[in-house]
Protein backbone atom coordinates (compact mmCIF):
# COMPACT_ATOMS: atom_id res chain seq x y z
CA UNK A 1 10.47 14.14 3.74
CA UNK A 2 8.90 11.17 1.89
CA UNK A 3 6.54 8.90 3.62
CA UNK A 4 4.98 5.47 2.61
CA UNK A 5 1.21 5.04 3.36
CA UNK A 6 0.75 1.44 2.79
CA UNK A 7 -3.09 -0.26 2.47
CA UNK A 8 -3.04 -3.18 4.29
CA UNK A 9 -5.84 -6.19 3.03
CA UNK A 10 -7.08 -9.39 4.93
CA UNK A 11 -5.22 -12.15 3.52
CA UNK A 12 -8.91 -13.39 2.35
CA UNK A 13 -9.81 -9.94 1.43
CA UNK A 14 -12.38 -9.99 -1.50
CA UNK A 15 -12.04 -7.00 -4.28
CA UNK A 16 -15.32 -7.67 -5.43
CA UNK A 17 -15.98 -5.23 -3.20
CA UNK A 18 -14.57 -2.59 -4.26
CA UNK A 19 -18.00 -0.99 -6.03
CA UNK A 20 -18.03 2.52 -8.48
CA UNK A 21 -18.32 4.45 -5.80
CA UNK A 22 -14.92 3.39 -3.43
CA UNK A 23 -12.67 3.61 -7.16
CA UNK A 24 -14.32 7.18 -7.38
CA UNK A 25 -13.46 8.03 -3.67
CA UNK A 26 -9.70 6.23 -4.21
CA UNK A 27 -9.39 8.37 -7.90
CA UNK A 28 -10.76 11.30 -5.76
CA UNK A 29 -8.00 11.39 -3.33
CA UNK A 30 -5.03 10.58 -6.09
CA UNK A 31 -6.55 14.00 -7.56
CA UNK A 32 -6.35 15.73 -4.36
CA UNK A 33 -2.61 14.28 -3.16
CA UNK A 34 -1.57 14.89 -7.02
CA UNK A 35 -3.00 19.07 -6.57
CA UNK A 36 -1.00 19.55 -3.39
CA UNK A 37 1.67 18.17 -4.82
CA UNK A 38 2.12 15.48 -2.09
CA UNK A 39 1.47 12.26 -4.22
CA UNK A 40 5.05 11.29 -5.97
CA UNK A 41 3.64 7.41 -6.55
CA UNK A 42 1.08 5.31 -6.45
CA UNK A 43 0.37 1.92 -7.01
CA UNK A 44 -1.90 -1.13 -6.68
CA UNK A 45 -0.72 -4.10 -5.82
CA UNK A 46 -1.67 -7.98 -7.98
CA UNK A 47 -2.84 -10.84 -5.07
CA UNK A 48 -0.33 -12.28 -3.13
CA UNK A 49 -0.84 -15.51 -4.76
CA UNK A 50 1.26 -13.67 -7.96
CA UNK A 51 4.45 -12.88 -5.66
CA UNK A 52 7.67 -14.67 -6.16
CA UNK A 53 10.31 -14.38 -2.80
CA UNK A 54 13.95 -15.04 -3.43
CA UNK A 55 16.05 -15.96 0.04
CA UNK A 56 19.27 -16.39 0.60
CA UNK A 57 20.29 -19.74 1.93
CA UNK A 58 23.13 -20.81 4.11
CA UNK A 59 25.62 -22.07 1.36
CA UNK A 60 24.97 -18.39 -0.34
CA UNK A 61 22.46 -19.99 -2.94
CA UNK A 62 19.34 -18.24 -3.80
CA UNK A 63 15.72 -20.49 -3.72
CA UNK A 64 13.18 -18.59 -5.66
CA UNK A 65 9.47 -19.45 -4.13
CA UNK A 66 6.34 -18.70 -4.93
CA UNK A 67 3.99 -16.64 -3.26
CA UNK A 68 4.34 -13.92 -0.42
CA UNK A 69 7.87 -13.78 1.77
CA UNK A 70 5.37 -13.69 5.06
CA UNK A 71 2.74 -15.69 6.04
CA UNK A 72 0.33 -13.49 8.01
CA UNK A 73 -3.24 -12.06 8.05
CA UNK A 74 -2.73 -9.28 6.57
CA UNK A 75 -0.76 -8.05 3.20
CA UNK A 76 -0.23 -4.70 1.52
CA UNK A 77 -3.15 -4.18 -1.61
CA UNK A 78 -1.21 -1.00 -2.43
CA UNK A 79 0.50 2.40 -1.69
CA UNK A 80 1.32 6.28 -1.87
CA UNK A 81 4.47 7.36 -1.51
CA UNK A 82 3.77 11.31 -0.15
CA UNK A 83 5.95 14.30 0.16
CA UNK A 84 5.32 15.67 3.38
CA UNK A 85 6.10 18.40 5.66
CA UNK A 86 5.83 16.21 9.03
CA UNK A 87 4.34 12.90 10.01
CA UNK A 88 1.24 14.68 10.98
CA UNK A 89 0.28 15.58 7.57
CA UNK A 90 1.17 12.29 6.31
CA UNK A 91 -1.28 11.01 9.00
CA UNK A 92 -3.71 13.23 7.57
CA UNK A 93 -3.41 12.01 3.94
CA UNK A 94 -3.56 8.15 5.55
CA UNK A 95 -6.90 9.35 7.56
CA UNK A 96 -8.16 10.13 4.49
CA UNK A 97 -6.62 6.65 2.56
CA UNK A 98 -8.21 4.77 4.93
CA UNK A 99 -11.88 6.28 4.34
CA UNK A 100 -11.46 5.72 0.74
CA UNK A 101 -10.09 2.32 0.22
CA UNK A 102 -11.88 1.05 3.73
CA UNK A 103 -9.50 -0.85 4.99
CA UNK A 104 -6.45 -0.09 7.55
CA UNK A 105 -3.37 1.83 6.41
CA UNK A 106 0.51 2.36 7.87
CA UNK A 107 2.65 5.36 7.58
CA UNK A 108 6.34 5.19 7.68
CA UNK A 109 9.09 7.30 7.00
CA UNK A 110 12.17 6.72 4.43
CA UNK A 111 15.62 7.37 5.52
């Protein structure tokens, strides 16, 4: 079963943050999901401010914004998506997510 563990960041979250030693803890894990063959993607994610949202409108047109589709407090920085055995042990690899990047994650099965 595939899984998506999702890093969620404060709409005002700051990457200057993100020192030597959290990219070494975040490259550490990678290595570890990539040597149990769990880790099938990865990816970071640009600021918000970069996305573009396309909605469909009433008359079937299609308005092209900018920015996020959602206004809310928090937005995803990133994500794995994991081959797991059970939700468990995708719960384990986002307990482990979360102490590296140090910030919240989500877990959530595909169909």
């Amino acid at each position: 079963m595939q899984y998506l563990v999702a890093i969620y960041h404060p709409t005002d979250y700051d990457p200057s943050i993100e020192d030597a030693q959290m990219s070494r803890d975040i490259d550490d894990l990678n290595d570890e999901m990539v040597a149990a063959g769990a880790r099938k993607f990865a990816g970071g994610l640009r600021p918000p401010s970069t996305a573009k949202s396309v909605k469909k409108q009433a008359d079937g047109s299609l308005v092209v914004t900018d920015g996020p589709y959602l206004e809310t407090k928090e937005l995803i920085g990133g994500f794995w998506i994991l081959e797991a055995a059970s939700m468990d042990e995708a719960v384990e690899w986002a307990r482990k997510a979360t102490v590296a990047c140090r910030v919240p994650v989500e877990v959530r099965p595909f169909f």
